[in-house]
Protein backbone atom coordinates (compact mmCIF):
# COMPACT_ATOMS: atom_id res chain seq x y z
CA UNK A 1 0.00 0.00 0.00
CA UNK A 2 1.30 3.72 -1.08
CA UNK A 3 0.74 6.22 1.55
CA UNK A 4 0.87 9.76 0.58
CA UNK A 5 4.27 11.23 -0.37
CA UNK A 6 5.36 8.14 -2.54
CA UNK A 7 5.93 6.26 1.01
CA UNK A 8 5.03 2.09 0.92
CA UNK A 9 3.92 0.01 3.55
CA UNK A 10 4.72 -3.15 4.26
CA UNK A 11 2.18 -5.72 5.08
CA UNK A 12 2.16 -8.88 7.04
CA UNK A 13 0.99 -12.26 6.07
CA UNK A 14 -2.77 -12.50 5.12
CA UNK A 15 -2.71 -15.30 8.22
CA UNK A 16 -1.52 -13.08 10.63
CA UNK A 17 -2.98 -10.41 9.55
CA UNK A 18 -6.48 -12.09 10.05
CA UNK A 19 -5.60 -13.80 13.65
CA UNK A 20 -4.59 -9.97 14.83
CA UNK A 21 -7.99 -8.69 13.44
CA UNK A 22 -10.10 -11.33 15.19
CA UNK A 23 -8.41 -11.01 18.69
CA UNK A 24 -8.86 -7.23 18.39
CA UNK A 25 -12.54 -8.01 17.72
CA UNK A 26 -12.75 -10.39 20.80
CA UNK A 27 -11.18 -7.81 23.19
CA UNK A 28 -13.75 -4.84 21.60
CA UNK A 29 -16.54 -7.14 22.35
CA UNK A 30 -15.45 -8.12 26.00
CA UNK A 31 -14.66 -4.09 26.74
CA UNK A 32 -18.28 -3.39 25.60
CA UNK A 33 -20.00 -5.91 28.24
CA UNK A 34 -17.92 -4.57 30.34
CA UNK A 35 -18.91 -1.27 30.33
CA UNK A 36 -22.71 -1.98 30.41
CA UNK A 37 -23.10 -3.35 34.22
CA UNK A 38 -26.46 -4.01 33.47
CA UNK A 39 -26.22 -6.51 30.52
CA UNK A 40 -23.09 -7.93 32.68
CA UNK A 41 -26.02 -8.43 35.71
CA UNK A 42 -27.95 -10.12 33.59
CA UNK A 43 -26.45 -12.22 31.11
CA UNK A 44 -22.93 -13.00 32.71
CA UNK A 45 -22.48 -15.90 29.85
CA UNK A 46 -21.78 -12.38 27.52
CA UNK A 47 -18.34 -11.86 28.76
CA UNK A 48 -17.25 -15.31 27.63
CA UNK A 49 -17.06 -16.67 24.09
CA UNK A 50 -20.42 -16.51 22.04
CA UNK A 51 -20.33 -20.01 20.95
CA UNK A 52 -19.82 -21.57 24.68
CA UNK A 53 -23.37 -23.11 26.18
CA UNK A 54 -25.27 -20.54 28.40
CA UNK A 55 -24.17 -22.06 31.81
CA UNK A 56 -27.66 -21.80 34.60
CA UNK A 57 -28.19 -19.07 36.93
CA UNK A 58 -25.90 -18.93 39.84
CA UNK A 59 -27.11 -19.17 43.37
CA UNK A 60 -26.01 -15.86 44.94
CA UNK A 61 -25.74 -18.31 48.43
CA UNK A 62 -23.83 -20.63 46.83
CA UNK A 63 -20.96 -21.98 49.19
CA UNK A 64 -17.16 -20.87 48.74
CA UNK A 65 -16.40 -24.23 48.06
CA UNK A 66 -17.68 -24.96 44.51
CA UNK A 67 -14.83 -24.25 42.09
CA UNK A 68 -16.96 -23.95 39.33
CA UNK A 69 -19.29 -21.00 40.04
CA UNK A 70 -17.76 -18.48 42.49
CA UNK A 71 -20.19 -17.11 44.81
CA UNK A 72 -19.40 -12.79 45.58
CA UNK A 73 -22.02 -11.22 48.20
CA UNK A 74 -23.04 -7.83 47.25
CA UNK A 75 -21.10 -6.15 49.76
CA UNK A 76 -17.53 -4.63 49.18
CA UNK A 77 -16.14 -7.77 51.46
CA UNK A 78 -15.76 -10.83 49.01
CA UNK A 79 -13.99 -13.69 49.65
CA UNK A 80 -11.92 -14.74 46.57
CA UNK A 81 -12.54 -17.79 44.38
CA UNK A 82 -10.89 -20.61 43.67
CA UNK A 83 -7.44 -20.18 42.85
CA UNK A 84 -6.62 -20.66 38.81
CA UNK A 85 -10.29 -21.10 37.68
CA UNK A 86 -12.02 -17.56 38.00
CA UNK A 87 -11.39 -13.79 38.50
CA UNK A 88 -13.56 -12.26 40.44
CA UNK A 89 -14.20 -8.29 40.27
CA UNK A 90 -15.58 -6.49 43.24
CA UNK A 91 -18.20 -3.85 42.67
CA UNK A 92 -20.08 -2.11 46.00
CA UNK A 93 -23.58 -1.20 44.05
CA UNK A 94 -23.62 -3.43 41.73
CA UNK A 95 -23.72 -7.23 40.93
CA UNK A 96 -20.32 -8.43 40.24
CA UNK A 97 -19.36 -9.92 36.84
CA UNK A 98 -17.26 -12.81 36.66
CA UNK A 99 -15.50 -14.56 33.35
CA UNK A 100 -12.72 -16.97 33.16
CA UNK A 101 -9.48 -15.89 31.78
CA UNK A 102 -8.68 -17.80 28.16
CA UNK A 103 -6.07 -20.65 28.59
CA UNK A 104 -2.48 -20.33 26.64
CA UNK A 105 -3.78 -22.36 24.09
CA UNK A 106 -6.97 -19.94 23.37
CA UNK A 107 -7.67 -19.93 19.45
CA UNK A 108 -10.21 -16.90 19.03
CA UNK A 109 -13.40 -17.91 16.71
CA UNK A 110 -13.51 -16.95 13.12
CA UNK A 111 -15.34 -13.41 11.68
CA UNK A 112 -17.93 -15.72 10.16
CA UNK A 113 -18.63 -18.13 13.17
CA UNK A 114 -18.78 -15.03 15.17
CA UNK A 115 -21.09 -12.97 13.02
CA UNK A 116 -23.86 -16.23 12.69
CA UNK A 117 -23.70 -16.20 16.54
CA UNK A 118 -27.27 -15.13 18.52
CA UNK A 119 -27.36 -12.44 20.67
CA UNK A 120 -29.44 -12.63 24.11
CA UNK A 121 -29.19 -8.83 24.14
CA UNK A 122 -32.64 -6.34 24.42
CA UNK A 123 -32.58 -4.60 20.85
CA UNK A 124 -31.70 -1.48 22.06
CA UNK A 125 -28.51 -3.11 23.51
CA UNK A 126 -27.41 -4.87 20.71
CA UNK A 127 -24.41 -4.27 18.24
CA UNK A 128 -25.18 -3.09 14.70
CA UNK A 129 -23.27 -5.48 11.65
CA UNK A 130 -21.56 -1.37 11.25
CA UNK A 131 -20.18 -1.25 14.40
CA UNK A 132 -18.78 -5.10 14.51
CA UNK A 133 -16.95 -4.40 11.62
CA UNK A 134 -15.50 -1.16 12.12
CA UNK A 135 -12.47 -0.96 14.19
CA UNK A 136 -11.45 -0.88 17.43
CA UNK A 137 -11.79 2.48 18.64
CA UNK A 138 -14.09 4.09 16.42
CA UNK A 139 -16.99 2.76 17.58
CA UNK A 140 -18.81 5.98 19.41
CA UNK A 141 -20.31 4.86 22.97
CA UNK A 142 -23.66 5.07 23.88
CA UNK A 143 -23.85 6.97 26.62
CA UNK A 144 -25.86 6.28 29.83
CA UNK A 145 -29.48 7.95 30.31
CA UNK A 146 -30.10 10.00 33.02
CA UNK A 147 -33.15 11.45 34.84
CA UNK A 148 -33.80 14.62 35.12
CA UNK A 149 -36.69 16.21 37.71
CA UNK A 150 -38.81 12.80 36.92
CA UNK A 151 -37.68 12.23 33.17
CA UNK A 152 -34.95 10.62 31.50
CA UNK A 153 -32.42 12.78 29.63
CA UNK A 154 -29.55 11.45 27.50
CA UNK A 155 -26.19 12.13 28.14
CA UNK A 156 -24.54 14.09 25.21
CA UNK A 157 -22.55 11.25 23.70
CA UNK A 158 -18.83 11.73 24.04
CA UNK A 159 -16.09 12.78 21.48
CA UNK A 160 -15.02 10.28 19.20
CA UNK A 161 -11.84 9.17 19.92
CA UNK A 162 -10.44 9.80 16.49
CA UNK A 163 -11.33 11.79 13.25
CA UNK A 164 -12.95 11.07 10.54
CA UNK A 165 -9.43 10.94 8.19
CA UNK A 166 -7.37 9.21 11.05
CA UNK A 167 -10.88 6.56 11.11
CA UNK A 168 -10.54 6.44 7.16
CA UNK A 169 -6.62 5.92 7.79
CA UNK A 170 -7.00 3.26 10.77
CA UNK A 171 -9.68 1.07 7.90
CA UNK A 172 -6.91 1.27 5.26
CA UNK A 173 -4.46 0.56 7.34
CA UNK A 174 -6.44 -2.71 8.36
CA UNK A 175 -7.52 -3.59 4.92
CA UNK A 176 -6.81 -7.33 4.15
CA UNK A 177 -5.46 -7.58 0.78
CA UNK A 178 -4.68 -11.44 0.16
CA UNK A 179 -3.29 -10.21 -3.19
CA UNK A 180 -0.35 -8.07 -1.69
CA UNK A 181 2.79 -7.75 -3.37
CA UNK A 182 5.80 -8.21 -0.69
CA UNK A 183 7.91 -4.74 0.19
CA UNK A 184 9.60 -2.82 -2.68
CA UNK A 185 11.46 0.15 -1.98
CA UNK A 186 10.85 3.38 -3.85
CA UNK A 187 12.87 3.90 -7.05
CA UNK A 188 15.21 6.74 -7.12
CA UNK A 189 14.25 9.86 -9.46
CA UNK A 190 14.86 10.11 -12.47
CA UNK A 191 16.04 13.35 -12.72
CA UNK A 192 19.57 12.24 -10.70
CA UNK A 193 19.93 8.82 -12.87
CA UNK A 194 19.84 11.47 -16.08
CA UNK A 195 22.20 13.61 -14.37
CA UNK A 196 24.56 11.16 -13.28
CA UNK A 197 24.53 9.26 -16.70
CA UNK A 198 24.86 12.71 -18.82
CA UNK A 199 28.19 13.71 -16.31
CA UNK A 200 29.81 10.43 -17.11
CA UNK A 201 29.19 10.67 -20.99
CA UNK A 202 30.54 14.56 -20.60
CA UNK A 203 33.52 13.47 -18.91
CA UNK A 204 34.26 10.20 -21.45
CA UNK A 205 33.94 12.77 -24.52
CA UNK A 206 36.24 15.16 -22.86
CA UNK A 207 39.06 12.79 -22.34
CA UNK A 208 38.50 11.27 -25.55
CA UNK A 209 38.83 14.50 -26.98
CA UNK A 210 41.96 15.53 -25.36
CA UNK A 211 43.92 11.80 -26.47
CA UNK A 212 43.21 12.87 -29.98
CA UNK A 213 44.64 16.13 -30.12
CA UNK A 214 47.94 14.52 -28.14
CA UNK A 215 47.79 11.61 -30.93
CA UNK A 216 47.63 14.94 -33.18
CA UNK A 217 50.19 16.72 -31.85
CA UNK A 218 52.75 13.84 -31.77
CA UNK A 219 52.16 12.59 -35.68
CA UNK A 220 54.02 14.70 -38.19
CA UNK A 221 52.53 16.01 -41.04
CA UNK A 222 51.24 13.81 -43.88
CA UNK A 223 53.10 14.45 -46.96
CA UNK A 224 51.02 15.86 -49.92
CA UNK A 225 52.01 13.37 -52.57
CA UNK A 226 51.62 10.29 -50.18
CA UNK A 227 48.89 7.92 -50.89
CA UNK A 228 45.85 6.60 -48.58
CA UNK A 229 48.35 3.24 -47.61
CA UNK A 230 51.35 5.44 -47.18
CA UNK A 231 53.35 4.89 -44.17
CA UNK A 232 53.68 7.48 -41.31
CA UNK A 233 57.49 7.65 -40.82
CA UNK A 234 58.24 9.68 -37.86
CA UNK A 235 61.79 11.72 -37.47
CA UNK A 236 63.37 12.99 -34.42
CA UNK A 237 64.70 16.07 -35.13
CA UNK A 238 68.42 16.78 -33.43
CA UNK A 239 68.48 19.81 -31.89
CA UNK A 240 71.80 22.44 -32.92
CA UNK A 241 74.94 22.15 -30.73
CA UNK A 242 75.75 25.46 -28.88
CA UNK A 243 79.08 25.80 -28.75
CA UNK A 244 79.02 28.92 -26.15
CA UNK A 245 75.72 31.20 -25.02
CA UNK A 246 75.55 34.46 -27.12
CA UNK A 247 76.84 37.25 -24.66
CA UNK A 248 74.14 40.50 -24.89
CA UNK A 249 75.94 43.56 -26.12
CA UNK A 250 74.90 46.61 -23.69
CA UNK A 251 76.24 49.96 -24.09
CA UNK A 252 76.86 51.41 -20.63
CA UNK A 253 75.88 55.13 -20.76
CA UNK A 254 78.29 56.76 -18.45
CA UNK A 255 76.52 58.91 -15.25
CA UNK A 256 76.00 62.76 -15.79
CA UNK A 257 78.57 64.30 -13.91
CA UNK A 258 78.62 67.78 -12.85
CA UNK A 259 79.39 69.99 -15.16
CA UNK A 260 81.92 72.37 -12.48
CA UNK A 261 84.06 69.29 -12.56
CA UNK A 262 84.59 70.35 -16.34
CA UNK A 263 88.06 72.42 -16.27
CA UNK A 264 86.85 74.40 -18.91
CA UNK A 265 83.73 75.39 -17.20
CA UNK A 266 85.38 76.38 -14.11
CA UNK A 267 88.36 78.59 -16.06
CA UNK A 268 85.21 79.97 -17.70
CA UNK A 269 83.65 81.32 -14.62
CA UNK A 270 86.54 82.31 -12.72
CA UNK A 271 87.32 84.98 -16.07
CA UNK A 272 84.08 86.22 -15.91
CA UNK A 273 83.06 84.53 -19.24
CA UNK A 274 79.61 83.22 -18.75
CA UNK A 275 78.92 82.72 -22.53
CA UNK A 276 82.28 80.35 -22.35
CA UNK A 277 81.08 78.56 -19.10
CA UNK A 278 78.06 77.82 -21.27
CA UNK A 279 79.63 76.27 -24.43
CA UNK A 280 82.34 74.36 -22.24
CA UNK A 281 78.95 72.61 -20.78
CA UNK A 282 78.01 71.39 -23.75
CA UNK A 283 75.74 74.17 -24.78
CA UNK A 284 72.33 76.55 -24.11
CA UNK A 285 70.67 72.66 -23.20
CA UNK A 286 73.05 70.96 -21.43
CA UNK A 287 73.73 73.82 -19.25
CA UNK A 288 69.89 74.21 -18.33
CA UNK A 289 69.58 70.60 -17.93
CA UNK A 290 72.37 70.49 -15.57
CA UNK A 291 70.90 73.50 -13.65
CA UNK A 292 67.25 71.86 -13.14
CA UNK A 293 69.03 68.66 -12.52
CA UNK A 294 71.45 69.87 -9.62
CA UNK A 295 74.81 68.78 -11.73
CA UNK A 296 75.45 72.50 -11.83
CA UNK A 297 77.18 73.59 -8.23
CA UNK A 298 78.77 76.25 -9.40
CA UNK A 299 75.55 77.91 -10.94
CA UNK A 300 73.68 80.28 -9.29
CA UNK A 301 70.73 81.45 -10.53
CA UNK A 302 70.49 84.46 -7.85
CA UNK A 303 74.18 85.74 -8.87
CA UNK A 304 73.02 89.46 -10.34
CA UNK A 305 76.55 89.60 -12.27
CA UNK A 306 75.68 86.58 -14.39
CA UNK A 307 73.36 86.32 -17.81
CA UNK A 308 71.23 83.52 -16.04
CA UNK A 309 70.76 85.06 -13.16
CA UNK A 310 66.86 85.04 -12.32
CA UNK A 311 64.99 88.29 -10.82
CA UNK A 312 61.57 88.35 -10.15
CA UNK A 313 58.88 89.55 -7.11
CA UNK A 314 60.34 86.64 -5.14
CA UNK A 315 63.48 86.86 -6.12
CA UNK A 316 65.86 90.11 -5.92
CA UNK A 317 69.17 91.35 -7.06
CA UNK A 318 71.50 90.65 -4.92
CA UNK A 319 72.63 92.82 -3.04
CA UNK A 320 68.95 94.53 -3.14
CA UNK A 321 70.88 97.83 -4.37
CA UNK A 322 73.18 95.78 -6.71
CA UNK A 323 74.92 98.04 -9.55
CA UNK A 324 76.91 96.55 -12.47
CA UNK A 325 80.14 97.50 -13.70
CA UNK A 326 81.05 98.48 -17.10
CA UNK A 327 78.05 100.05 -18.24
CA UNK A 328 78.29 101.38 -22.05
CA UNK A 329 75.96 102.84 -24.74
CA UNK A 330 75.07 100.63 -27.48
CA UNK A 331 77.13 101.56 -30.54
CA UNK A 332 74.60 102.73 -33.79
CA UNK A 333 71.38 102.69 -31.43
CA UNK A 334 69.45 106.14 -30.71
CA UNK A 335 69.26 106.45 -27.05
CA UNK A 336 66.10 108.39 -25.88
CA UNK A 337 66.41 108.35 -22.04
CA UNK A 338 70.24 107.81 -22.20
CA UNK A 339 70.11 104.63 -20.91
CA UNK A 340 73.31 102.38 -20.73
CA UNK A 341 73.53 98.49 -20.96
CA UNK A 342 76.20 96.24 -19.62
CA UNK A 343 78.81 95.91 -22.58
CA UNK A 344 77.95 92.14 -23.67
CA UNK A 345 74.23 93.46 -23.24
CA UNK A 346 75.16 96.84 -25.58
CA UNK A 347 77.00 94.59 -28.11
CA UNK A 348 74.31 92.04 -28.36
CA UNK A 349 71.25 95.19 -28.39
CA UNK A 350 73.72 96.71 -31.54
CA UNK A 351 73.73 93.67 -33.64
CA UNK A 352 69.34 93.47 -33.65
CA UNK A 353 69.62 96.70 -34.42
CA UNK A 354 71.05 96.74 -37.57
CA UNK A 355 69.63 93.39 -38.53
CA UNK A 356 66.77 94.84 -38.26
CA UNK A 357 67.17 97.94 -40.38
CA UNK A 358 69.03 95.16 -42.71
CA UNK A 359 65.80 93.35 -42.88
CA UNK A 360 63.75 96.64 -44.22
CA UNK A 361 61.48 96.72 -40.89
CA UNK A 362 62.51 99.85 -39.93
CA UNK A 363 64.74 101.68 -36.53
CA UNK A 364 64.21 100.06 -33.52
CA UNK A 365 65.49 102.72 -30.42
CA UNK A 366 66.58 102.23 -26.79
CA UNK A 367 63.63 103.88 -24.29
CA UNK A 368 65.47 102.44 -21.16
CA UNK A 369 68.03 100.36 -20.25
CA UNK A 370 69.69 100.14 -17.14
CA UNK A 371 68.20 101.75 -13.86
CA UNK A 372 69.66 101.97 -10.17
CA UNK A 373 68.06 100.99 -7.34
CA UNK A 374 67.06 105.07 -6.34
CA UNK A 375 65.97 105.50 -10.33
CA UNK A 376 63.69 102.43 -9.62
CA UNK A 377 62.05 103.74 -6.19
CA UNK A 378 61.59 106.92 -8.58
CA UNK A 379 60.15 105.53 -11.38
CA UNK A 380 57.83 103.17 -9.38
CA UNK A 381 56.39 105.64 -7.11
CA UNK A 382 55.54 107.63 -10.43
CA UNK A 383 53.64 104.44 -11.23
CA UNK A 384 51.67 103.66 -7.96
CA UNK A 385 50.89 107.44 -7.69
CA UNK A 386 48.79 106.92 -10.60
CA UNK A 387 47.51 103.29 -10.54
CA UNK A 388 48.02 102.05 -6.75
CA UNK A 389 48.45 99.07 -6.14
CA UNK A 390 48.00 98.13 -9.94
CA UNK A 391 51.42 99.42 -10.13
CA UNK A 392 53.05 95.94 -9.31
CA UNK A 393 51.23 94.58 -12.14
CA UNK A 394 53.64 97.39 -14.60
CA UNK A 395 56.69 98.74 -12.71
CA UNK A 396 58.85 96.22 -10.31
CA UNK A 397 59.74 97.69 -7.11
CA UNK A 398 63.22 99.03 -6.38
CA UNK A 399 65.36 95.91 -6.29
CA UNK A 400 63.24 94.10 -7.93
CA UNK A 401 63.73 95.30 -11.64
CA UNK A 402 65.92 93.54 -13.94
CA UNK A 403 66.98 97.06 -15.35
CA UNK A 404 69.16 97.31 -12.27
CA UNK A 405 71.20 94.18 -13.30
CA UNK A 406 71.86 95.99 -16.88
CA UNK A 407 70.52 92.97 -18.78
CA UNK A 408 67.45 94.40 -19.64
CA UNK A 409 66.51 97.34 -22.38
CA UNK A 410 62.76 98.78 -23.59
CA UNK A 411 62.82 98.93 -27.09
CA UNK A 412 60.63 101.16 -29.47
CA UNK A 413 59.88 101.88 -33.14
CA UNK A 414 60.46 104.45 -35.10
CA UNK A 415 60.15 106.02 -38.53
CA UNK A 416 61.72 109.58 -38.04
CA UNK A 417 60.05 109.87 -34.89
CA UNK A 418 59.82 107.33 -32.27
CA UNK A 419 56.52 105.88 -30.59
CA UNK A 420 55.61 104.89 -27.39
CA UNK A 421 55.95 101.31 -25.92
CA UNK A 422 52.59 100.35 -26.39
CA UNK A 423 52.44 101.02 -29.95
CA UNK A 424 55.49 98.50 -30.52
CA UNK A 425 53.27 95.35 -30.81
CA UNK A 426 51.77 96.54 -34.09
CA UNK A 427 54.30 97.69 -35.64
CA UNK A 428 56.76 95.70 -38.35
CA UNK A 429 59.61 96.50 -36.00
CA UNK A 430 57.83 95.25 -33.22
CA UNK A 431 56.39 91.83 -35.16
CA UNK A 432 60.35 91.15 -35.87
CA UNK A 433 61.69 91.82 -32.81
CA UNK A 434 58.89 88.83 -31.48
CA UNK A 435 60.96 86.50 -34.18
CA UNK A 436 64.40 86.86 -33.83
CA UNK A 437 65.15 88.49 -30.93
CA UNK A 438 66.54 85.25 -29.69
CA UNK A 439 69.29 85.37 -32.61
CA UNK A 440 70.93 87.79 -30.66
CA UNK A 441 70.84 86.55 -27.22
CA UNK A 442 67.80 88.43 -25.98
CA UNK A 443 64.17 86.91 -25.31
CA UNK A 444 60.75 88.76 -25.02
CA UNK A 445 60.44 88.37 -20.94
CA UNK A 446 56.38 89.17 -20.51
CA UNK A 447 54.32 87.28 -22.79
CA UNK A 448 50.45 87.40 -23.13
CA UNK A 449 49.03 85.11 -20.47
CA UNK A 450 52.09 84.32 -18.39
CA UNK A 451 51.07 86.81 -15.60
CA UNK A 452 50.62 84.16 -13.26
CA UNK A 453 54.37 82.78 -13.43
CA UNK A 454 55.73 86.31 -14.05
CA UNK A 455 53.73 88.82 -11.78
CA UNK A 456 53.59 91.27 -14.76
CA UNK A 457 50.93 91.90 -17.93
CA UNK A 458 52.13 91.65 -21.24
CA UNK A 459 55.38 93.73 -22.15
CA UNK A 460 56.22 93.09 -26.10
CA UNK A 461 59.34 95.92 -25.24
CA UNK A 462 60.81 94.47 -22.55
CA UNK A 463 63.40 92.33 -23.69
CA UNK A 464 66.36 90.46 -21.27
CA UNK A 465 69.35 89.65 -22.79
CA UNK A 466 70.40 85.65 -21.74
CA UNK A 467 73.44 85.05 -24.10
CA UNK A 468 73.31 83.46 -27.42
CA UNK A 469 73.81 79.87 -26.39
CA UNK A 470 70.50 79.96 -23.61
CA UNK A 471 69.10 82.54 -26.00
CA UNK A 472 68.58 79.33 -28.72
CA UNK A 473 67.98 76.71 -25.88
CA UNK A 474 64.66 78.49 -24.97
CA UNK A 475 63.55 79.49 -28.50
CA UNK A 476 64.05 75.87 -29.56
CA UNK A 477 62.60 74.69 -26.23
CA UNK A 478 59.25 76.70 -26.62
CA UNK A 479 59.93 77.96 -23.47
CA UNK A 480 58.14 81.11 -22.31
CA UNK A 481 59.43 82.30 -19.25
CA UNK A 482 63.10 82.20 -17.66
CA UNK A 483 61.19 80.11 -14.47
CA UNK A 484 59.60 77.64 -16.36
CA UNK A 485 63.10 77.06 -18.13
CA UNK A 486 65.09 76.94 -15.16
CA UNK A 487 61.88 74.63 -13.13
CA UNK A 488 61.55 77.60 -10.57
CA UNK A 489 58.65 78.52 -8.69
CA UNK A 490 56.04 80.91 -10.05
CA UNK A 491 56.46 84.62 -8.54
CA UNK A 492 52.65 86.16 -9.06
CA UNK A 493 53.48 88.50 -6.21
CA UNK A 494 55.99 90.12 -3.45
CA UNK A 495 56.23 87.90 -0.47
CA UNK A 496 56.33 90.70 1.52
């Protein structure tokens, strides 16, 4: 039998099975006299088996001595029976009930001999063919009547003992099937048979697979003009004798050194020559290279009496009030204010010049070149009287200029007469000047949009003389400020 949930359950032998169901019945009928006293009163023979003869009426008197019908007075003192023949049960109200126990060698009735027996019972006492057959348990009691103020009133029967389903369950359960198959075990799923079986053909086609491409991989090629019966002839390649490992050929690129350990450059500098000290480094690049680098001791970028010496609003001459020596006129330019350059400066100023007038733009003039310290303080004060502190953004304050170091000259153009400094950008002199200045050693210091590195607006006339050599180092380089070139820190402002 399949329970619900795909669960079977075994059954005994139809033999047993039958003996198990016919004791049960014997015990349910025996329980039910029992609990009637008043059918046990009167017919006592209902406790023992239904096809036994009715035995005769007791006598309720009857001496001790007879083993075969105990004698129990209706009081709750009761002497006991014979020993092995009867059990006697003492009851105080009513009459007492006596059976003999069944023997070892008890063999219950059959269901059929036991349904054909006769019943002494009143009708209303007797057991419906329903109720025999249905199992033990389910069988609802009757319950006693009572009487109530002169009537009688039933008793509202008692709960069944089980439910309906677990009644249904306890029949099937019981069912006799002579025809029973003997216990089989459920079958595993399906579903893990197919997976097992589909893993183990995956796995076989994998390793079959891989043997073929290593059978591949091992067989040399077959030869185009062999036939279908052609032989595979396999040949083991010998591999080349090395007669010594190749040795790599590195070329070892010697360290920078510094370039004051250069004789040259140091003879250079101690004659005053910076545009020598330059070439002996190896040029304009080199020497800038070994200047950001640090292979450039000797350098300093805050010497005033050098060309690469840096001034700036962070920066001053040094000393604050410095003054250069051998100031000159340029030879062939017009001098408007007078002004003098330092003699490598004047030289270098003279040669755009005339290049210049060579190249048909017209005369470029000198507006300013050098100014001291107290000429500064004079000219700036001029400045900030007029614009306040917008002056920083035009005039550098005393010490701060790079006029004071003689390096650097305002240039304007002119055709007979001269014109101011802001009328230089548009002219042709002014357009030249922007190209090859740096043929000549000088450099365009404020350019458009550098005021944040420089501190100062646009100047297309100021021009700073660096040397030839540094001169082509930061035209070639695209540099646009003497910072930037040397890797210095912006100077927007004073720090003070």
């Amino acid at each position: 039998m399949t329970e619900p949930g795909g669960l079977v359950t075994p059954r005994a032998a139809p033999e047993t099975r039958r003996a198990a169901r016919a004791m049960r019945e014997e015990a349910a009928r025996r329980a039910r006299a029992a609990e009637s006293p008043a059918v046990a009163a009167a017919q006592p023979w209902a406790a023992r088996d239904p096809a036994a003869p009715v035995p005769a009426a007791a006598d309720p008197v009857a001496p001790a001595s007879d083993p075969t019908v105990p004698v129990v007075a209706g009081s709750a003192s009761t002497r006991p029976a014979a020993a092995g023949s009867a059990l006697t049960v003492p009851l105080t109200t009513a009459p007492v009930v006596s059976f003999e126990l069944p023997s070892d060698d008890f063999v219950p009735a059959s269901v059929a001999t036991a349904a054909a027996a006769p019943s002494a019972l009143p009708l209303g006492l007797q057991q419906t063919r329903a109720e025999a057959d249905a199992p033990v348990g389910l069988v609802a009691r009757t319950a006693p009547e009572t009487r109530v103020r002169g009537r009688r009133r039933a008793r509202p029967a008692s709960r069944p003992a089980w439910s309906e389903r677990r009644a249904a369950r306890a029949a099937e359960l019981l069912e006799v099937d002579d025809d029973a198959q003997p216990v089989r075990h459920a079958r595993p799923r399906l579903l893990t048979r197919r997976l097992a079986v589909a893993a183990g053909l995956t796995a076989g086609a994998v390793l079959l697979m891989g043997s073929a491409a290593m059978t591949a991989m091992m067989l040399p090629p077959a030869a185009d003009d062999a036939g279908a019966d052609a032989a595979v002839t396999m040949t083991a390649v010998q591999p080349e004798t090395v007669q010594q490992l190749p040795v790599p050929d590195v070329e070892q690129t010697p360290p920078a050194a510094d370039i004051c350990a250069v004789p040259d450059v140091v003879a250079a500098l101690q004659s005053g020559n910076d545009e020598g000290a330059i070439v002996a480094a190896g040029g304009g690049e080199a020497f800038r290279a070994a200047v950001v680098e640090g292979r450039a001791s000797c350098v300093n970028l805050g010497d005033s009496a050098r060309i690469w010496a840096v001034v700036d609003k962070i920066r001053p001459a040094s000393p604050i009030d410095y003054r250069p020596s051998g100031l000159v006129l340029p030879d062939g330019v017009r001098s408007i204010e007078g002004g003098a350059l330092r003699a490598d400066a004047a030289s270098a100023l003279a040669s755009l010049v005339t290049a210049a007038r060579d190249a048909g733009v017209g005369e470029v003039a000198l507006e300013s070149g050098f100014r001291s310290y107290e000429t500064q303080q004079q000219t700036y004060g001029r400045h900030f009287a007029e614009r306040g502190e917008r002056a920083d953004q035009v005039s550098a304050r005393p010490g701060y200029s790079e006029h004071q170091l003689g390096l650097g000259a305002d240039v304007v153009a002119c055709a007979g007469a001269c014109g101011t400094l802001d009328q230089l950008a548009a002219t042709p002199q002014g357009q030249w000047i922007a190209e090859h200045a740096w043929e000549h050693g000088w450099i365009v210091r404020y350019l458009e949009g550098k005021t944040p590195v420089t501190g100062y607006t646009a100047e297309p006339w100021h021009l700073r003389f660096i040397g030839p050599e540094l001169a082509r180092a930061y035209h070639d380089g695209g540099w646009t400020s003497l910072e930037e070139f040397f890797a210095l820190d912006p100077a927007p402002g004073y720090l003070g």
